[in-house]
N, C-alpha and C. Protein backbone atom coordinates (compact mmCIF):
# COMPACT_ATOMS: atom_id res chain seq x y z
N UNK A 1 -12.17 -4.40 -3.00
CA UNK A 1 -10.94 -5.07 -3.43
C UNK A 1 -11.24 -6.29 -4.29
N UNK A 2 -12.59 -6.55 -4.29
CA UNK A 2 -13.09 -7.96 -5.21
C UNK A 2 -12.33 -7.81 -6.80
N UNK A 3 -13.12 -6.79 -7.09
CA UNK A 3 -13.43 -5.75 -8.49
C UNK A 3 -11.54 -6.03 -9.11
N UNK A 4 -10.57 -5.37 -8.14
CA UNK A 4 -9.17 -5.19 -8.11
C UNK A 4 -8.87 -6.47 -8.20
N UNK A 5 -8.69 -7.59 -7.21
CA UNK A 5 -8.44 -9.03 -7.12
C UNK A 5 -8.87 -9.62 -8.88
N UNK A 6 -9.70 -9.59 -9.11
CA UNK A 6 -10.62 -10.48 -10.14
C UNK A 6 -9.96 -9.87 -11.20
N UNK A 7 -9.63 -8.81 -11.23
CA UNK A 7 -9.07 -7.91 -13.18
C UNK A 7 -7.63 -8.40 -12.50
N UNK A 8 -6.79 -8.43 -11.60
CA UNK A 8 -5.10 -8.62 -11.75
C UNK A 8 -5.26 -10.50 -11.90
N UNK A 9 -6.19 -11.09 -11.03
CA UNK A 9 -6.24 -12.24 -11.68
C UNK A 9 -6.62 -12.82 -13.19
N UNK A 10 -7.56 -11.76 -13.79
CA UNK A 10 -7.79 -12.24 -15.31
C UNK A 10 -6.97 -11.85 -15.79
N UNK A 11 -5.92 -11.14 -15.14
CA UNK A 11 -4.60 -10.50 -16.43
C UNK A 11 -3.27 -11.63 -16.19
N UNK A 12 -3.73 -12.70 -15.60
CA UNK A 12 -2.71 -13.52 -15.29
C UNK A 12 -1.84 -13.82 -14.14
N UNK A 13 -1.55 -12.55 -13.44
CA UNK A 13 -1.26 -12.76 -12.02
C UNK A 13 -2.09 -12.96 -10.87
N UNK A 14 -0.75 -13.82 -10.21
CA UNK A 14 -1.16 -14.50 -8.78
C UNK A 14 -1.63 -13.28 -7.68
N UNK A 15 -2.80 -13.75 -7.30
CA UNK A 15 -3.59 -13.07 -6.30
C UNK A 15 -3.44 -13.69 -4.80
N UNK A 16 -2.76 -12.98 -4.00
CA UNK A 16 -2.43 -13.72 -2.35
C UNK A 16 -3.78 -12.67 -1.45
N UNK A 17 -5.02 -13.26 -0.81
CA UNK A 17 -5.37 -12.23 0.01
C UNK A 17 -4.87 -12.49 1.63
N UNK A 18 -4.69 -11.98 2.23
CA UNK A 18 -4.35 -11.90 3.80
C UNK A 18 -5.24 -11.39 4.97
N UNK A 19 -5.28 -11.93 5.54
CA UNK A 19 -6.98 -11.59 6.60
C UNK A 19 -7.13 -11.87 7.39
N UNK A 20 -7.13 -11.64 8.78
CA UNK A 20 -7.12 -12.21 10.08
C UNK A 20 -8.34 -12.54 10.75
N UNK A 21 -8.46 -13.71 11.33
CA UNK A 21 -9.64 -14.73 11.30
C UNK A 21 -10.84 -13.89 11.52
N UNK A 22 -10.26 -13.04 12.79
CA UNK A 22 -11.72 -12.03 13.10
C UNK A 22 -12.46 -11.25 12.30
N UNK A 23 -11.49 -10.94 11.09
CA UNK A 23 -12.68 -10.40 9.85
C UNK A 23 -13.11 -11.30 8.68
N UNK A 24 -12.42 -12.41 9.01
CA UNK A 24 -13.34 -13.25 7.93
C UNK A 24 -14.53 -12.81 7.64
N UNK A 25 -15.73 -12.88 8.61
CA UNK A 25 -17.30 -12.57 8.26
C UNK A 25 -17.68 -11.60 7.91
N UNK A 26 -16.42 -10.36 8.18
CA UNK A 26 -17.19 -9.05 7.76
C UNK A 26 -16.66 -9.36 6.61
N UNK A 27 -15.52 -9.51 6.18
CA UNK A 27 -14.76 -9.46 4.79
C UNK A 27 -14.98 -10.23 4.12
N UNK A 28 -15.25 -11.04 4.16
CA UNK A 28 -15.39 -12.54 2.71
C UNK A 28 -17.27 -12.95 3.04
N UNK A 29 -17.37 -12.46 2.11
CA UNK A 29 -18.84 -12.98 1.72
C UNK A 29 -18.84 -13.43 -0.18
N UNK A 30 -18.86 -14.72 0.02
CA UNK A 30 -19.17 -15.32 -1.46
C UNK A 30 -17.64 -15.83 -1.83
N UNK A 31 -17.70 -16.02 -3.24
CA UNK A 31 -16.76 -16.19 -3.53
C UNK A 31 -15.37 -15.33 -3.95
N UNK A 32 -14.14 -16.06 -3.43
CA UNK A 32 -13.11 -15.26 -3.51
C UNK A 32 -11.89 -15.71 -4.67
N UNK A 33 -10.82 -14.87 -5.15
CA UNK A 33 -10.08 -14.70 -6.08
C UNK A 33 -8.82 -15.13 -5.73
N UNK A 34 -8.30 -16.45 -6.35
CA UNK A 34 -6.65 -16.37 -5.75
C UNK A 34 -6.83 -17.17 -4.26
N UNK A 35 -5.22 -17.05 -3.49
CA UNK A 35 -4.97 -17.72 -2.55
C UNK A 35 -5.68 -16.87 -1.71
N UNK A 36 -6.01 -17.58 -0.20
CA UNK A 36 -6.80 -16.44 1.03
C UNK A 36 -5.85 -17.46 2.29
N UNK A 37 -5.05 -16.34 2.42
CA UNK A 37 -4.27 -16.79 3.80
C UNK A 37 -4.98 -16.06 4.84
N UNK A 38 -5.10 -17.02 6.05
CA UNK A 38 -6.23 -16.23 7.27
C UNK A 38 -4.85 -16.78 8.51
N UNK A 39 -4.44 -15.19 9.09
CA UNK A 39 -3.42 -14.90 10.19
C UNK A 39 -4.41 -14.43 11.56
N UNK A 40 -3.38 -14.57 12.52
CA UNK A 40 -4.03 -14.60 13.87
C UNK A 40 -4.73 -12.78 13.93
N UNK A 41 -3.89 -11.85 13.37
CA UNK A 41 -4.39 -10.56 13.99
C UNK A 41 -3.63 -9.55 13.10
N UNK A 42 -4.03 -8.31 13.25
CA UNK A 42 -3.85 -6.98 12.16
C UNK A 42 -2.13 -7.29 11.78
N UNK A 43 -1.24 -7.38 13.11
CA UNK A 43 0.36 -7.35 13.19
C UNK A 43 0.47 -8.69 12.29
N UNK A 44 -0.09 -9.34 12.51
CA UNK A 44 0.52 -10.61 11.55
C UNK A 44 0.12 -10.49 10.33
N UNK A 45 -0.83 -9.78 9.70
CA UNK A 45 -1.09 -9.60 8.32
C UNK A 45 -0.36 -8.59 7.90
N UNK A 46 0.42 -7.55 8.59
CA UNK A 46 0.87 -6.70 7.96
C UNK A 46 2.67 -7.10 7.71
N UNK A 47 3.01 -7.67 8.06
CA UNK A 47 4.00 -8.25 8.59
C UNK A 47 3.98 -9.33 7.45
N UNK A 48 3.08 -10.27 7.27
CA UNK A 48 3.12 -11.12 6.33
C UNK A 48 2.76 -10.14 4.56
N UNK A 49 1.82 -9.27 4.90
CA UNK A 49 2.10 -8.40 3.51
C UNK A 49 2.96 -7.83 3.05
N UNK A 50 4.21 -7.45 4.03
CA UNK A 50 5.38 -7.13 4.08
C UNK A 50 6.11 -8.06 3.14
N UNK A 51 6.16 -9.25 3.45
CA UNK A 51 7.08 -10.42 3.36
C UNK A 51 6.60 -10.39 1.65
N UNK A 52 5.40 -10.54 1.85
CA UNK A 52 4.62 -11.57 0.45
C UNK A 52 5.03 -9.92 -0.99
N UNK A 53 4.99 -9.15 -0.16
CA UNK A 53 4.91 -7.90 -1.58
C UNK A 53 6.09 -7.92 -2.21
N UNK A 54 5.88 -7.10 -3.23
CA UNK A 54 7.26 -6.98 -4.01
C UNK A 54 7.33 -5.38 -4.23
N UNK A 55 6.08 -4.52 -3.28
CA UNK A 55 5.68 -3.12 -3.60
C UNK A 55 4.69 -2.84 -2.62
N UNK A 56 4.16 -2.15 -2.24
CA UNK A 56 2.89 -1.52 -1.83
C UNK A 56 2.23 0.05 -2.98
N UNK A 57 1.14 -0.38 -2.98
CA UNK A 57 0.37 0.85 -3.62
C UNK A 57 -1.37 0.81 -2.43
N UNK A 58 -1.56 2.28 -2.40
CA UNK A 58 -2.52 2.17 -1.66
C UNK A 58 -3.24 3.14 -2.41
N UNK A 59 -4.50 2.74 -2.43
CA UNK A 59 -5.63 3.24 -3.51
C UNK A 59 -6.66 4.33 -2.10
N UNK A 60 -7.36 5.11 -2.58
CA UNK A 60 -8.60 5.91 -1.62
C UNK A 60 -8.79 4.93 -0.68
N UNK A 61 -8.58 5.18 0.45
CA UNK A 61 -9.31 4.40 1.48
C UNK A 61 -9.71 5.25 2.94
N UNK A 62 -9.76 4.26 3.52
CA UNK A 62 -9.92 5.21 5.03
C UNK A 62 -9.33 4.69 6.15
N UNK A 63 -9.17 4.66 7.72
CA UNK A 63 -8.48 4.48 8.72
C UNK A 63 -7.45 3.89 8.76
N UNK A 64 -7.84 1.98 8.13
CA UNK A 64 -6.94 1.13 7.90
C UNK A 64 -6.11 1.21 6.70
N UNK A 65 -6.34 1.47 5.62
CA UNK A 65 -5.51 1.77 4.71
C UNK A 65 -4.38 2.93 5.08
N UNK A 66 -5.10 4.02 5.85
CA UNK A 66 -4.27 4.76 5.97
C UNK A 66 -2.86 4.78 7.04
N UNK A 67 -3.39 3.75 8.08
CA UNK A 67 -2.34 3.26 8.97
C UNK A 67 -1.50 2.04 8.36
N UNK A 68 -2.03 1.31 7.00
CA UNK A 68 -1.69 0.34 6.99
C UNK A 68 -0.18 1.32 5.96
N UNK A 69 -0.54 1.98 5.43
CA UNK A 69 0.58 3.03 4.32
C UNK A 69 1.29 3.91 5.19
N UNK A 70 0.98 4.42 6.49
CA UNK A 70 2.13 5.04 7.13
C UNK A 70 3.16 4.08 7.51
N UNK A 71 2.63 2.49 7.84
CA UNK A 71 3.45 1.84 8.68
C UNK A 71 4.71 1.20 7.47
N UNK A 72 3.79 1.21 5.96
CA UNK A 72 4.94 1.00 5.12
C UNK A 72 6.04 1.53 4.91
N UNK A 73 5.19 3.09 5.51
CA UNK A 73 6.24 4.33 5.02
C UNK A 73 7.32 4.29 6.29
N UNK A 74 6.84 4.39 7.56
CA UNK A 74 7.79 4.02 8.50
C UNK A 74 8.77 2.65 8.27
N UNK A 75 8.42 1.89 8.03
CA UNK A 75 9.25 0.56 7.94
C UNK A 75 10.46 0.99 6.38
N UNK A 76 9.89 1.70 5.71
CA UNK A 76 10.83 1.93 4.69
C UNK A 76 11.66 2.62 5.57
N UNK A 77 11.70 4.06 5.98
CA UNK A 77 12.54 4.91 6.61
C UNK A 77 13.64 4.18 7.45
N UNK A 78 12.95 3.29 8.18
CA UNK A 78 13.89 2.61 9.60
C UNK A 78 14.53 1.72 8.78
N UNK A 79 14.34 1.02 7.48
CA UNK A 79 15.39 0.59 6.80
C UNK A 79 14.48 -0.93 6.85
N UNK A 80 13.47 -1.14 7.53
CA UNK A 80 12.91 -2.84 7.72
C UNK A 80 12.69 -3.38 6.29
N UNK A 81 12.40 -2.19 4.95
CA UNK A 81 11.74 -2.90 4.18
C UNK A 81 12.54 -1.50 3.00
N UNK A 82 13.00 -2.22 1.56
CA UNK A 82 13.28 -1.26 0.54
C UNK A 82 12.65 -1.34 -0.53
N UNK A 83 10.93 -1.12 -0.07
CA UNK A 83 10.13 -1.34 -1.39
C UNK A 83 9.42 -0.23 -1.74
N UNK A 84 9.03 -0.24 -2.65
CA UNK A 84 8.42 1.41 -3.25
C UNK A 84 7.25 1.17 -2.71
N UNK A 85 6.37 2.78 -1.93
CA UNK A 85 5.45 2.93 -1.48
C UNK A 85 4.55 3.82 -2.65
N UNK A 86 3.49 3.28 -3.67
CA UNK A 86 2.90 3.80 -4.06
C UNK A 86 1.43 4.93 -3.54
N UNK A 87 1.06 5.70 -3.99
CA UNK A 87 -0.41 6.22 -3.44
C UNK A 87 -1.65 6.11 -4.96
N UNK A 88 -2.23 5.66 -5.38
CA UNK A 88 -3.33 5.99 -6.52
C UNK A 88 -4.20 6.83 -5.84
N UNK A 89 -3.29 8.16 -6.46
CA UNK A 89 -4.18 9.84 -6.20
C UNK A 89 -5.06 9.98 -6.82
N UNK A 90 -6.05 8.80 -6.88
CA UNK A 90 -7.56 9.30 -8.32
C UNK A 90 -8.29 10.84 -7.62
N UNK A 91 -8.30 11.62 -8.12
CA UNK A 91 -9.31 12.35 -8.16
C UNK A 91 -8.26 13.84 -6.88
N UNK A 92 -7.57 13.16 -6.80
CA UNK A 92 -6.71 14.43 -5.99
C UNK A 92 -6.95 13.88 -4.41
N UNK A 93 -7.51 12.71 -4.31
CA UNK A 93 -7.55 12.20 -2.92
C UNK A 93 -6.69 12.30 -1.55
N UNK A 94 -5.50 11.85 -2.22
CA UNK A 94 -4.45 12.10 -0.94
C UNK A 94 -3.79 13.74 -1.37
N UNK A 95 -4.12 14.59 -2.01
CA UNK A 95 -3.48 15.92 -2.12
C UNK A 95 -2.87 16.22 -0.74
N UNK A 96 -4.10 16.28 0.26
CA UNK A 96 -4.01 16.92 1.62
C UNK A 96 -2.89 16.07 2.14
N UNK A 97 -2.80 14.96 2.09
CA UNK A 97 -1.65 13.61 2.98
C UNK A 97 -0.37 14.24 2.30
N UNK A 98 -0.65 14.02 1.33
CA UNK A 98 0.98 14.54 0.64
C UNK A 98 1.62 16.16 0.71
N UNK A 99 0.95 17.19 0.75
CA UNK A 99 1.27 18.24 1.44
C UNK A 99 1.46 17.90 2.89
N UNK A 100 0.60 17.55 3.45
CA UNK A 100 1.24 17.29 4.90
C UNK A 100 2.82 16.98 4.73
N UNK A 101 2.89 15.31 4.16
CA UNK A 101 4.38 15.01 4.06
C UNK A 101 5.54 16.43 4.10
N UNK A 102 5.18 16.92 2.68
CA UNK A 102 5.81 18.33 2.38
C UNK A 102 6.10 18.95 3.68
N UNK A 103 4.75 19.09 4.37
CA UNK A 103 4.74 20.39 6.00
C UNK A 103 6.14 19.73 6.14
N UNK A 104 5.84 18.76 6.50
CA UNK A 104 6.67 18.02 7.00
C UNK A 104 8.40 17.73 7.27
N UNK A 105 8.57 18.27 6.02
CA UNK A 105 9.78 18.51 5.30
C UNK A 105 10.07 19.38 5.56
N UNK A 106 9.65 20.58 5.76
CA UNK A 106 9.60 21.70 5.47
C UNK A 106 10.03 22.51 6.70
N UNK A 107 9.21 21.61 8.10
CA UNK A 107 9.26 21.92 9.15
C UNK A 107 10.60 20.74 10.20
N UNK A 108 11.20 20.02 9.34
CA UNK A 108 11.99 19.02 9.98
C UNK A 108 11.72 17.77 10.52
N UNK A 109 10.15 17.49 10.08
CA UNK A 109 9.97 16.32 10.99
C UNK A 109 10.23 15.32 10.28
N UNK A 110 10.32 15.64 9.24
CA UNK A 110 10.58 14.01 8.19
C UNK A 110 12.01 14.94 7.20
N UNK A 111 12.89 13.47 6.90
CA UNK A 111 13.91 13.84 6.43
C UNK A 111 13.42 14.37 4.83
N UNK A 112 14.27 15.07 4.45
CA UNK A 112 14.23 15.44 3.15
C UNK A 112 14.29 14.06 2.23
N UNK A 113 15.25 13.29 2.31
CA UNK A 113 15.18 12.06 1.29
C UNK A 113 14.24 11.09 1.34
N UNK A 114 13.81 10.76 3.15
CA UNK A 114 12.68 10.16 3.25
C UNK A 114 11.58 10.25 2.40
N UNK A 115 11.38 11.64 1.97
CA UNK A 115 10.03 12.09 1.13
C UNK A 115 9.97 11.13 -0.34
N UNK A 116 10.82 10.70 -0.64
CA UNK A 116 11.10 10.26 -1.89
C UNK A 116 10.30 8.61 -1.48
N UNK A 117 9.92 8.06 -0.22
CA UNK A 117 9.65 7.05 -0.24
C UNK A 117 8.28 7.08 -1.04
N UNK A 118 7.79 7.90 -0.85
CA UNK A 118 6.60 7.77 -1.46
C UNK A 118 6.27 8.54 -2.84
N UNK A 119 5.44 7.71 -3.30
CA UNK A 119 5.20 7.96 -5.07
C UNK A 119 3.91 8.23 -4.85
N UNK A 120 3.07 9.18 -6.18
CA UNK A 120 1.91 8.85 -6.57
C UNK A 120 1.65 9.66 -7.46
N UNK A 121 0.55 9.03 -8.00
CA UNK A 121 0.06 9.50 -9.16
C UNK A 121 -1.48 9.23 -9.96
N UNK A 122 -1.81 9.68 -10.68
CA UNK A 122 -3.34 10.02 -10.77
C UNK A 122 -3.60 8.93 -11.21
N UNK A 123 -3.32 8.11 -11.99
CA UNK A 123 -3.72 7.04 -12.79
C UNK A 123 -2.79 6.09 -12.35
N UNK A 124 -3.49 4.82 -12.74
CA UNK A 124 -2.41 3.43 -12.13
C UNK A 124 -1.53 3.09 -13.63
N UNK A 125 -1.85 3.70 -14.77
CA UNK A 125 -0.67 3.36 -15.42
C UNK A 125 0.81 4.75 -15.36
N UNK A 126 0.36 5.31 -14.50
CA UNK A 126 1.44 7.07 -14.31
C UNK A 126 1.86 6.04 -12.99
N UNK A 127 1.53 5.65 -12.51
CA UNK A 127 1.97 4.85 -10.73
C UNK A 127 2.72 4.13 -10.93
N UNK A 128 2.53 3.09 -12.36
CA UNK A 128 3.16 1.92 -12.25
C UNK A 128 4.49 2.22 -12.94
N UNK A 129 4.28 3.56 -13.94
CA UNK A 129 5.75 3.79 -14.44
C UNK A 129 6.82 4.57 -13.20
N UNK A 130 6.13 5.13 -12.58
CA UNK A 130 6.83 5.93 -11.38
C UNK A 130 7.19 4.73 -10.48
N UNK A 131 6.92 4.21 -10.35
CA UNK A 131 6.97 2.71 -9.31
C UNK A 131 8.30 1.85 -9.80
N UNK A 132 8.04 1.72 -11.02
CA UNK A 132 9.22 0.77 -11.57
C UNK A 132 10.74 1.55 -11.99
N UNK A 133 10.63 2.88 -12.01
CA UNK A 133 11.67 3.64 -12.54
C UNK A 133 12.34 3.39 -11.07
N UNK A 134 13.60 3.44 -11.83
CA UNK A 134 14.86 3.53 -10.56
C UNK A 134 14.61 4.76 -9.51
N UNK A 135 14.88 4.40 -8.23
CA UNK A 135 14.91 5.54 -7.19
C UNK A 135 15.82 5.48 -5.94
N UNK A 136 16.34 6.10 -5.42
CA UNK A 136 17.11 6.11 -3.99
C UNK A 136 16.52 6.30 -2.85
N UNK A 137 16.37 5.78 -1.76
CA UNK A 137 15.39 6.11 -1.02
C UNK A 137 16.41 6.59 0.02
């Protein structure tokens, strides 16, 4: 996320990171980009990323990313939050997640309109136009 932080900060925007004290040491080694707010624990950073976003996009990741993007996607559904949930599908990454969604649909467990919470797309300039275009959730 350095790499990410450092290019949205040389393009002019404000960089907020969020981090709860216990990973300081694994997570911040050297120098960092932008503001670094340090919260008591996982619920309070997500909760405060909530607050601080104006969007979520979630790039390849693994466990935490991936709980951290269902819980967006849940909080959109239950109505807590009406912000667009992006995915950056580089390379066909989330294919499998997003058919699931589909199963999903398909089989009743997620509403049909719900599906619309989530966007994605191969490239972050195809994301960012899908992101900003009007949508109903």
């Amino acid at each position: 996320m350095g790499l990410i932080s450092r290019r949205v900060s040389d393009g002019g925007c404000h960089v907020l990171g969020i981090i709860p004290k216990a990973l300081m040491p694994i997570e911040i080694s050297g120098e960092t980009v932008g503001d670094v707010r340090i919260v008591a624990d996982m619920h309070e950073r997500k909760a405060a990323m909530a607050q601080e976003a104006e969007a979520f996009i979630a790039l390849p990741g693994g466990y935490g990313t991936m709980e951290e993007l269902l819980e967006m996607i849940t909080w959109a559904q239950l109505g807590i939050h009406k912000k667009t949930v992006g995915l950056l599908n580089v390379d066909g990454y989330y294919n499998n997640l997003l058919a699931l969604f589909d199963t999903g649909v398909e089989e009743g467990f997620i509403k049909p309109g719900a599906r619309n919470i989530v966007v994605s797309a191969p490239s972050a300039r195809e994301l960012m136009e899908k992101m900003e275009a009007p949508k109903t959730l």
